[in-house]
N, C-alpha and C. Protein backbone atom coordinates (compact mmCIF):
# COMPACT_ATOMS: atom_id res chain seq x y z
N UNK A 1 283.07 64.58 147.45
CA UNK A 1 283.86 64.96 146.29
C UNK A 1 284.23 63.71 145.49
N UNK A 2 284.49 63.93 144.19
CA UNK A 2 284.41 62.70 143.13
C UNK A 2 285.84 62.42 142.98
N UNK A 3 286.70 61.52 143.17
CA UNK A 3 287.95 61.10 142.86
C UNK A 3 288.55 61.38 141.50
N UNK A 4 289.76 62.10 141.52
CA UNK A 4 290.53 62.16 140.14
C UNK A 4 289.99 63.45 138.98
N UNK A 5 290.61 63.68 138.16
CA UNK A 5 290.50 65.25 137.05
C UNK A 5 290.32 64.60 135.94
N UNK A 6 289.96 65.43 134.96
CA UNK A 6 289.84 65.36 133.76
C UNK A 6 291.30 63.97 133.33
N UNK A 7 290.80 63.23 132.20
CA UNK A 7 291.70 62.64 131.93
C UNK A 7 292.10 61.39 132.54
N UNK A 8 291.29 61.42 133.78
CA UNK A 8 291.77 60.13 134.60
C UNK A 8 290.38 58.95 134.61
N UNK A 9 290.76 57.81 135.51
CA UNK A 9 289.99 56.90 134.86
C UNK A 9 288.63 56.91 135.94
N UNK A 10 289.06 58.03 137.06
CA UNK A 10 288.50 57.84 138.33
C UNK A 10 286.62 58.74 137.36
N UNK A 11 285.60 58.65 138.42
CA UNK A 11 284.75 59.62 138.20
C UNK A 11 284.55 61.55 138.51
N UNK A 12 285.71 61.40 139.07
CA UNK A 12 285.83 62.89 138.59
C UNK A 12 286.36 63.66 137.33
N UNK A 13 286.59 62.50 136.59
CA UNK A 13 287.44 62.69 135.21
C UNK A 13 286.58 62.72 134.02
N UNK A 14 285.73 61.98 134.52
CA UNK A 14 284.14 61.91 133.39
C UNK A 14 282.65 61.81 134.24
N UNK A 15 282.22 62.12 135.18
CA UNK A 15 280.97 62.48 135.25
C UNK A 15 280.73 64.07 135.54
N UNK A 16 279.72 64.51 134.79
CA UNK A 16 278.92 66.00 134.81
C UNK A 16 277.67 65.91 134.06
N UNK A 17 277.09 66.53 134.98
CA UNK A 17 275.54 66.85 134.88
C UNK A 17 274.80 66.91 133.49
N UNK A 18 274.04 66.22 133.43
CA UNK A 18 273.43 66.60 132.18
C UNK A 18 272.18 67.50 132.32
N UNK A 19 271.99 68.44 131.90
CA UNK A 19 270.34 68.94 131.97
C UNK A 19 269.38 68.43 130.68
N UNK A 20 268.70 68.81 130.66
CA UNK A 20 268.02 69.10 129.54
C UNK A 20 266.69 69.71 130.47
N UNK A 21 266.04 70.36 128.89
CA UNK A 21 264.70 71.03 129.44
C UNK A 21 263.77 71.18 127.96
N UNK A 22 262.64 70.57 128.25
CA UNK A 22 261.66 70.62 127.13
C UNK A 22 260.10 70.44 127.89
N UNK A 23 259.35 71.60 128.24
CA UNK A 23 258.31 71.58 128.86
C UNK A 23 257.33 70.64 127.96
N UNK A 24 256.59 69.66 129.45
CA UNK A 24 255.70 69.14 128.61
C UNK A 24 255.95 67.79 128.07
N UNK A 25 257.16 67.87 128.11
CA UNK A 25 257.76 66.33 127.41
C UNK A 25 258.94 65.66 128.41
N UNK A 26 260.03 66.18 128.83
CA UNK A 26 261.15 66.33 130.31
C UNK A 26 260.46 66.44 131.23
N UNK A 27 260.43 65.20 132.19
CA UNK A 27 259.86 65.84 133.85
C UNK A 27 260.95 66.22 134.57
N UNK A 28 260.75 67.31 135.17
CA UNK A 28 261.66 67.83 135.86
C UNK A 28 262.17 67.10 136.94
N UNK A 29 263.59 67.24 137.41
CA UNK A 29 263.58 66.11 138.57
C UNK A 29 265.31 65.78 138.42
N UNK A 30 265.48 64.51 139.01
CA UNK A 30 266.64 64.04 138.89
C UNK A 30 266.48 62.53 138.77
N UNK A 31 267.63 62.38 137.55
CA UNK A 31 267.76 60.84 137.09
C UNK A 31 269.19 60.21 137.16
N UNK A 32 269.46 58.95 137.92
CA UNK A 32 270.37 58.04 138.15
C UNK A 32 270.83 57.26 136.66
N UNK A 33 270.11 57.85 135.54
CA UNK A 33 270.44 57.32 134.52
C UNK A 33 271.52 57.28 134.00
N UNK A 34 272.33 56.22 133.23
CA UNK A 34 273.87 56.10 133.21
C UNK A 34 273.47 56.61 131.57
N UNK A 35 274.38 57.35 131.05
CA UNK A 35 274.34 58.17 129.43
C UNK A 35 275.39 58.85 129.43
N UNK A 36 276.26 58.75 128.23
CA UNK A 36 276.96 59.25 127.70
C UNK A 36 276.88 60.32 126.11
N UNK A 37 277.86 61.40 126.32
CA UNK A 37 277.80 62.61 125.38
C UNK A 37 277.85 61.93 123.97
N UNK A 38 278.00 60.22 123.78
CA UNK A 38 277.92 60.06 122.52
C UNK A 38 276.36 59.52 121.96
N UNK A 39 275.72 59.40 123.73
CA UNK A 39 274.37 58.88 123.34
C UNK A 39 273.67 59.86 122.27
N UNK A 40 274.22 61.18 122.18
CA UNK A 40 273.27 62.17 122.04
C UNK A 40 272.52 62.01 120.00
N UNK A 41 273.76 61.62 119.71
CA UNK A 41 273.62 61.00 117.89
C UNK A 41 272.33 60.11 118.07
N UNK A 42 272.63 59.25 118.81
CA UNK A 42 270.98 58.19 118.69
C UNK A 42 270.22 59.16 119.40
N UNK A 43 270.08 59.34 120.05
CA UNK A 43 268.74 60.42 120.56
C UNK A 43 268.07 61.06 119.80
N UNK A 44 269.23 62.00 119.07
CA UNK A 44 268.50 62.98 118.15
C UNK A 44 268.19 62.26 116.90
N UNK A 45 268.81 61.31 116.67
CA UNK A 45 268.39 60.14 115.34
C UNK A 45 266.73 60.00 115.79
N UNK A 46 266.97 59.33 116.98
CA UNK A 46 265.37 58.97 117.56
C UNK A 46 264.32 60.09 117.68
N UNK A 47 264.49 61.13 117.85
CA UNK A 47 264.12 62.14 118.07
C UNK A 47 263.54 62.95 116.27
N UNK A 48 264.22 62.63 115.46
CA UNK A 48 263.84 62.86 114.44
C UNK A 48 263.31 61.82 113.39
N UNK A 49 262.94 60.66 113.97
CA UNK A 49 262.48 59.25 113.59
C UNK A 49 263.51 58.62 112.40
N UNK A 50 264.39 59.03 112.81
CA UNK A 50 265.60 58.27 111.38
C UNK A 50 266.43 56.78 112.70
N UNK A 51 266.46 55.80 111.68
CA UNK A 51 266.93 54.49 112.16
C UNK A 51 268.75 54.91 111.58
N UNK A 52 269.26 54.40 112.84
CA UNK A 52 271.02 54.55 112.57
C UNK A 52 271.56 53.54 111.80
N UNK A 53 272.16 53.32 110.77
CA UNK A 53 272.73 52.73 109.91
C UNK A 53 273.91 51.99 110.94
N UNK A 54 273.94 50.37 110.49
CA UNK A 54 274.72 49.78 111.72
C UNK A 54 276.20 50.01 111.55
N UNK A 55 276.75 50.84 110.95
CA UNK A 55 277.91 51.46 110.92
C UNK A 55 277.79 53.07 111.05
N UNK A 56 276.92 52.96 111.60
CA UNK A 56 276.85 54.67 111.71
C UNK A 56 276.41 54.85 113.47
N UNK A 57 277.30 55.54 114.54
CA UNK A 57 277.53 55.96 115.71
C UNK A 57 277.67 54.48 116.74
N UNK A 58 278.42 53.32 116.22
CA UNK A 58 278.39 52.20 116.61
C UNK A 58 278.50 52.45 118.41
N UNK A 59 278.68 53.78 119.12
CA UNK A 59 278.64 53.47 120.44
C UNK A 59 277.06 54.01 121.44
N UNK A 60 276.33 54.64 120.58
CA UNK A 60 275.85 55.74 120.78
C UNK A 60 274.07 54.85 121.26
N UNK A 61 273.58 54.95 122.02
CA UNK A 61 272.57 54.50 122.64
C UNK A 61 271.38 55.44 122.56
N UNK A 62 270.37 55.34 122.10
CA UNK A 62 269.35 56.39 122.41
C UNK A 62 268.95 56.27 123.56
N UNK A 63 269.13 57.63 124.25
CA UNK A 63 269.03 57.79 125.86
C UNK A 63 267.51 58.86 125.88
N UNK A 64 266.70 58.71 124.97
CA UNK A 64 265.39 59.37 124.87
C UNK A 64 264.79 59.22 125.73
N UNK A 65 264.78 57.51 126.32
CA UNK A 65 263.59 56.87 127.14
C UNK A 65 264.25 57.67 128.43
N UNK A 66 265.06 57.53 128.87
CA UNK A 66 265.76 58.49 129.77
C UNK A 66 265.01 60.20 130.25
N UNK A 67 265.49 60.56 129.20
CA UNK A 67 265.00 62.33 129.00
C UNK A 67 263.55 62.44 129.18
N UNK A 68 262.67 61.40 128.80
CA UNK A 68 261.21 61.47 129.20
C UNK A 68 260.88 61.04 130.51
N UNK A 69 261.84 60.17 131.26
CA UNK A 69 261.17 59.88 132.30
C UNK A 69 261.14 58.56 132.78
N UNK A 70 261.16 57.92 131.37
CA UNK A 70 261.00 56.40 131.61
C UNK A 70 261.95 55.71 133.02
N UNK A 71 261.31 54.72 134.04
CA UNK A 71 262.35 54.21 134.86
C UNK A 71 263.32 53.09 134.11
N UNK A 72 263.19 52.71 133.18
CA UNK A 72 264.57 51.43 132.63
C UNK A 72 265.42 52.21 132.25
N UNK A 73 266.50 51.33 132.76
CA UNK A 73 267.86 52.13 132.32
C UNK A 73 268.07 51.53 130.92
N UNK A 74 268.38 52.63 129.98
CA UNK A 74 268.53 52.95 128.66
C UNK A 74 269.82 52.25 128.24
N UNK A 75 271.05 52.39 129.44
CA UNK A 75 272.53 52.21 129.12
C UNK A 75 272.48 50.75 130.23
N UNK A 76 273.00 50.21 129.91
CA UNK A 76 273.76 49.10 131.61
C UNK A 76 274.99 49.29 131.70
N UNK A 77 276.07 49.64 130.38
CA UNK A 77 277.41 49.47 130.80
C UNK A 77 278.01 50.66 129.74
N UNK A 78 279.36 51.09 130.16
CA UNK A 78 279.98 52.23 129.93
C UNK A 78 281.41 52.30 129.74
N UNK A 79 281.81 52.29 128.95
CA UNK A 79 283.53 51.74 128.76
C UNK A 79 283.96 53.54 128.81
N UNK A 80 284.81 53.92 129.76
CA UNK A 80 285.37 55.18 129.94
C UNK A 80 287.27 54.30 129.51
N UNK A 81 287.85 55.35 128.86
CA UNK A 81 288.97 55.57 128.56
C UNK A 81 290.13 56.65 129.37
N UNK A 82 291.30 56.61 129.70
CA UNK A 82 291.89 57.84 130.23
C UNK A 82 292.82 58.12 128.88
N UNK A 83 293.00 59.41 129.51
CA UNK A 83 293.64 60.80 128.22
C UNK A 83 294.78 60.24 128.65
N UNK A 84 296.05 59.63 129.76
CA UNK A 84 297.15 59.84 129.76
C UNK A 84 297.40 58.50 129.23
N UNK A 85 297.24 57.35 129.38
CA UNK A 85 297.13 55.81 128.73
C UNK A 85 296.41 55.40 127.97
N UNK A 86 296.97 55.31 126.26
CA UNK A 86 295.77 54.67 125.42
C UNK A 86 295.72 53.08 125.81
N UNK A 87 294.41 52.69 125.82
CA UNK A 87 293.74 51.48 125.94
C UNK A 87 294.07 50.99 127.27
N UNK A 88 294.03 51.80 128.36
CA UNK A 88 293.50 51.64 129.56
C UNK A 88 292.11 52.07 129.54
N UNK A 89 291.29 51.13 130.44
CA UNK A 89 289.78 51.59 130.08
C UNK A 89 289.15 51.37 131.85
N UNK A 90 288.25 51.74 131.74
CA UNK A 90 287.30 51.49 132.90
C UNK A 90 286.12 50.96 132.30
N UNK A 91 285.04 50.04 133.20
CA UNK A 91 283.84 49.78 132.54
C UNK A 91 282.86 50.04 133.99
N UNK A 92 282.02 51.01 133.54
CA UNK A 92 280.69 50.51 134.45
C UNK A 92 280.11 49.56 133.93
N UNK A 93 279.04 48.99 135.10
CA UNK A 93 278.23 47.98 134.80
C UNK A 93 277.27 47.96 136.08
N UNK A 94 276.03 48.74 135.67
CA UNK A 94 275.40 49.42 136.24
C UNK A 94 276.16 50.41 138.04
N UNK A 95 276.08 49.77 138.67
CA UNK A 95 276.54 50.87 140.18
C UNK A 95 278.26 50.22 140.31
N UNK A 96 278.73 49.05 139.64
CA UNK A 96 280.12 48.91 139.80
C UNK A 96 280.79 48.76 138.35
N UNK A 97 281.89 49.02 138.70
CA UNK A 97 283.09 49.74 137.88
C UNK A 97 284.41 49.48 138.28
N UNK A 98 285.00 49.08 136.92
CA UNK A 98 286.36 48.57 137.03
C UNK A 98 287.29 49.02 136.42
N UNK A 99 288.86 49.02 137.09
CA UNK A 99 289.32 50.03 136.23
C UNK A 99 290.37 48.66 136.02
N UNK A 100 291.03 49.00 134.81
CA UNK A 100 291.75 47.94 134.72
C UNK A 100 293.43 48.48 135.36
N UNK A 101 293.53 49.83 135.79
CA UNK A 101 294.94 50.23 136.65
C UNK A 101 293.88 51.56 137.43
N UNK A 102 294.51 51.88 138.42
CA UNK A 102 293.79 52.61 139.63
C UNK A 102 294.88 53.31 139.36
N UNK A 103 296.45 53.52 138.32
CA UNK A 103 296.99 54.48 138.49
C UNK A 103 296.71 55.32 137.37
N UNK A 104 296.19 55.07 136.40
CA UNK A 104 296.15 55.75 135.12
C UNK A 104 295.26 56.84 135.16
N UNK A 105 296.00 57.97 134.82
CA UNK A 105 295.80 59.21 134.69
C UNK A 105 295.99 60.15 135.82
N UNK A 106 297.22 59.27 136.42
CA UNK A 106 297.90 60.19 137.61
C UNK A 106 299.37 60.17 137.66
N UNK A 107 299.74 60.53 136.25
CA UNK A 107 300.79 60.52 135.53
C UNK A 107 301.95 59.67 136.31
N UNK A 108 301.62 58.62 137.08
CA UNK A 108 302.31 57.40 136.95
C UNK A 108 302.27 56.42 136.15
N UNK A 109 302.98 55.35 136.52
CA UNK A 109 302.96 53.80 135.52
C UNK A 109 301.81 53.50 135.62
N UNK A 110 301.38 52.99 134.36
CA UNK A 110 299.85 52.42 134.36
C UNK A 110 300.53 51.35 134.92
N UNK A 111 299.64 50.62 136.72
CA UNK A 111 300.33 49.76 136.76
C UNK A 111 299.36 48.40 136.25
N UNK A 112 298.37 48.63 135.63
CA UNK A 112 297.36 47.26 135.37
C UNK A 112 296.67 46.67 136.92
N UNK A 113 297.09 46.70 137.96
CA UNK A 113 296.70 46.31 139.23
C UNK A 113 294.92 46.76 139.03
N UNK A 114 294.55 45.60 138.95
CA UNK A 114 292.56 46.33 138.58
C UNK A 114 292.28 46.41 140.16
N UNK A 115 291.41 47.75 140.10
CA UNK A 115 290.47 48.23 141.03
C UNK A 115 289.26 48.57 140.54
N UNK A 116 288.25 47.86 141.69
CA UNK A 116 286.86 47.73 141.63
C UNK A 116 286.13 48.34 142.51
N UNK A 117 285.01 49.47 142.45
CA UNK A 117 284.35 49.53 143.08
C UNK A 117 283.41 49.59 143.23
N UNK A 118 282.09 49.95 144.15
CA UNK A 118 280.87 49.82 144.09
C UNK A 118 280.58 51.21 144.42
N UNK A 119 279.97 52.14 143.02
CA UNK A 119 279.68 53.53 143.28
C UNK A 119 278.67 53.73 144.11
N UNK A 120 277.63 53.10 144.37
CA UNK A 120 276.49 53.09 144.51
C UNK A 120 276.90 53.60 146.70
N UNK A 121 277.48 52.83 146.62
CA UNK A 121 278.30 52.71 148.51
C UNK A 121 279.00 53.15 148.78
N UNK A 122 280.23 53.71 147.38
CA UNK A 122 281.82 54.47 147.09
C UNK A 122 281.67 55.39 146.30
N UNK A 123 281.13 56.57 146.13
CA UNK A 123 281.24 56.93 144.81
C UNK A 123 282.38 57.81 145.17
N UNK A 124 283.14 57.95 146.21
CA UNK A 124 284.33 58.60 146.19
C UNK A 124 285.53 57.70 145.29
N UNK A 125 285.22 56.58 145.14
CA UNK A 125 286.18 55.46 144.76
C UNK A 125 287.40 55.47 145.68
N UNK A 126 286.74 55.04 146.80
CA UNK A 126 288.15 54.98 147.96
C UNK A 126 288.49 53.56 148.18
N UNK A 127 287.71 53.15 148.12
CA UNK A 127 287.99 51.36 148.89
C UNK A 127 287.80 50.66 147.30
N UNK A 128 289.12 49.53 147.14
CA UNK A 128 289.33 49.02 145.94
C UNK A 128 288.95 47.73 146.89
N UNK A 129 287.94 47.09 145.89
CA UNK A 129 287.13 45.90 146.36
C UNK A 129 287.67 44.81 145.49
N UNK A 130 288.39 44.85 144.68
CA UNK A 130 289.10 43.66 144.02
C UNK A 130 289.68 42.67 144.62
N UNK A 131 290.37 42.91 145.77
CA UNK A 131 291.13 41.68 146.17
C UNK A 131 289.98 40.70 146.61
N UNK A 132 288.97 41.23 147.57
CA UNK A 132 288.01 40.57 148.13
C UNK A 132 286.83 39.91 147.41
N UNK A 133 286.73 40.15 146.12
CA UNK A 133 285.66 39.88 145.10
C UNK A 133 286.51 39.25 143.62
N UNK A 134 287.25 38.52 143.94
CA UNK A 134 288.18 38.42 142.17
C UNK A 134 287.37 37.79 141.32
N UNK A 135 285.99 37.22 141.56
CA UNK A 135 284.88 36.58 140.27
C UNK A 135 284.13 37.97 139.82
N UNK A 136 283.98 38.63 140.54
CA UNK A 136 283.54 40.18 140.06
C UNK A 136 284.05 40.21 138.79
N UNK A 137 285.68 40.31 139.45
CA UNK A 137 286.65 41.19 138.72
C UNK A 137 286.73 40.36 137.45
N UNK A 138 287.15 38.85 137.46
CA UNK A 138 286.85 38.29 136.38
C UNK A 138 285.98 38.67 135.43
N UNK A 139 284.58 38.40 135.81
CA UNK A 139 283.13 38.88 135.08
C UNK A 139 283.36 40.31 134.62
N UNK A 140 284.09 41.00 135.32
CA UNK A 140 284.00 42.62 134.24
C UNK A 140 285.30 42.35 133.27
N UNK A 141 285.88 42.07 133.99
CA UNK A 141 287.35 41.93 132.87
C UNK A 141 286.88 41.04 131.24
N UNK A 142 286.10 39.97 131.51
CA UNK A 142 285.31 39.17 130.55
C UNK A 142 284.43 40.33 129.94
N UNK A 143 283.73 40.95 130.25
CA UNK A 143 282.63 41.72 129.38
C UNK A 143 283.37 42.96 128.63
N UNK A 144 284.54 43.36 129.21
CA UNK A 144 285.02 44.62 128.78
C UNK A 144 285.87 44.02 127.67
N UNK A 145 286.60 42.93 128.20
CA UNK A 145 286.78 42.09 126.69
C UNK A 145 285.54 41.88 125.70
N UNK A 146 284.83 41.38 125.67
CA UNK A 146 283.91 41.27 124.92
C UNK A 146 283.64 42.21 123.86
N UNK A 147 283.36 43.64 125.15
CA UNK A 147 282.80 44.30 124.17
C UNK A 147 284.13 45.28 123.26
N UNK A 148 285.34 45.46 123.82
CA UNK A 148 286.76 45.28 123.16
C UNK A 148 286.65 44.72 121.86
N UNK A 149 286.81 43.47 122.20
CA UNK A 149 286.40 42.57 120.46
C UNK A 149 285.30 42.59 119.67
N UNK A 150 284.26 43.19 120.10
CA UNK A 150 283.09 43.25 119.30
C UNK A 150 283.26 45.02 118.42
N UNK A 151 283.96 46.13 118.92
CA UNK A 151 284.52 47.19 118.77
C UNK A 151 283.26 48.10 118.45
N UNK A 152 282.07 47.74 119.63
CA UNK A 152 281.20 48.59 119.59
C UNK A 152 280.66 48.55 120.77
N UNK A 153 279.38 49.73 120.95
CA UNK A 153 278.85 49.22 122.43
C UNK A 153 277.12 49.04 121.98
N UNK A 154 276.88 49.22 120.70
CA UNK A 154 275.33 49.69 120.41
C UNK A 154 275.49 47.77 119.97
N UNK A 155 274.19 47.16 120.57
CA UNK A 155 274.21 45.67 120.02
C UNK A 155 273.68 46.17 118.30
């Protein structure tokens, strides 16, 4: 079972299944591919051969190569937000993920205390690997800044 509800920063708060189905073009199957519901603007941009204007869906990734099959991952990193704390964020970055408070969106104090884990080994998000790894934690805290100040995720 996936840690945390709607709203929270955990992955039970934001991951669900994506399907799709287009015979002929979709191989059927299952994909580890990381994509988000805003990829879907570049997709269908791509999908209808129109180029996105660089102020137009500044987060939105075409996740096409994905939907066909392709093995490269389309996305590497993923800035999730919670509904109960604005600008508390989480970032994947490919199989690990950081939250910048492990309480937010469990209608306590955001306490900022970052928790890290490795979905790939945790995807319950039980064991907070931060204390034991703090250059990790650095290195995501640095990129989620980054891409914070850059106020997009599409390069």
């Amino acid at each position: 079972a996936l840690r945390g509800f709607k709203g929270s920063l955990f992955e039970g708060g934001h991951r669900v299944p994506f399907i799709a189905r287009w015979p002929g073009r979709v191989p059927p199957g299952i994909s580890d591919q990381l994509i988000c519901h805003v990829d879907l603007f570049a997709t269908f941009a791509a999908l209808l051969g129109r180029t996105l204007a660089d102020d137009e869906a500044e987060d939105s990734i075409n996740a096409l190569p994905a939907l066909l099959g392709k093995p490269e991952p389309v996305r590497e990193r993923l800035v999730h937000h919670s509904g109960g704390y604005p600008g508390v964020l989480a970032l994947r970055d490919g199989t690990w993920k950081l939250l910048q408070s492990a309480q937010a969106g469990y209608g306590g104090k955001a306490d900022r205390e970052p928790m890290l884990v490795n979905l790939a080994d945790d995807p319950a998000e039980a064991h907070n690997l931060a204390p034991q790894m703090p250059e990790k934690v650095r290195e995501m805290v640095k990129q989620l800044g980054a891409l914070r100040e850059r106020g997009r995720s599409r390069p």
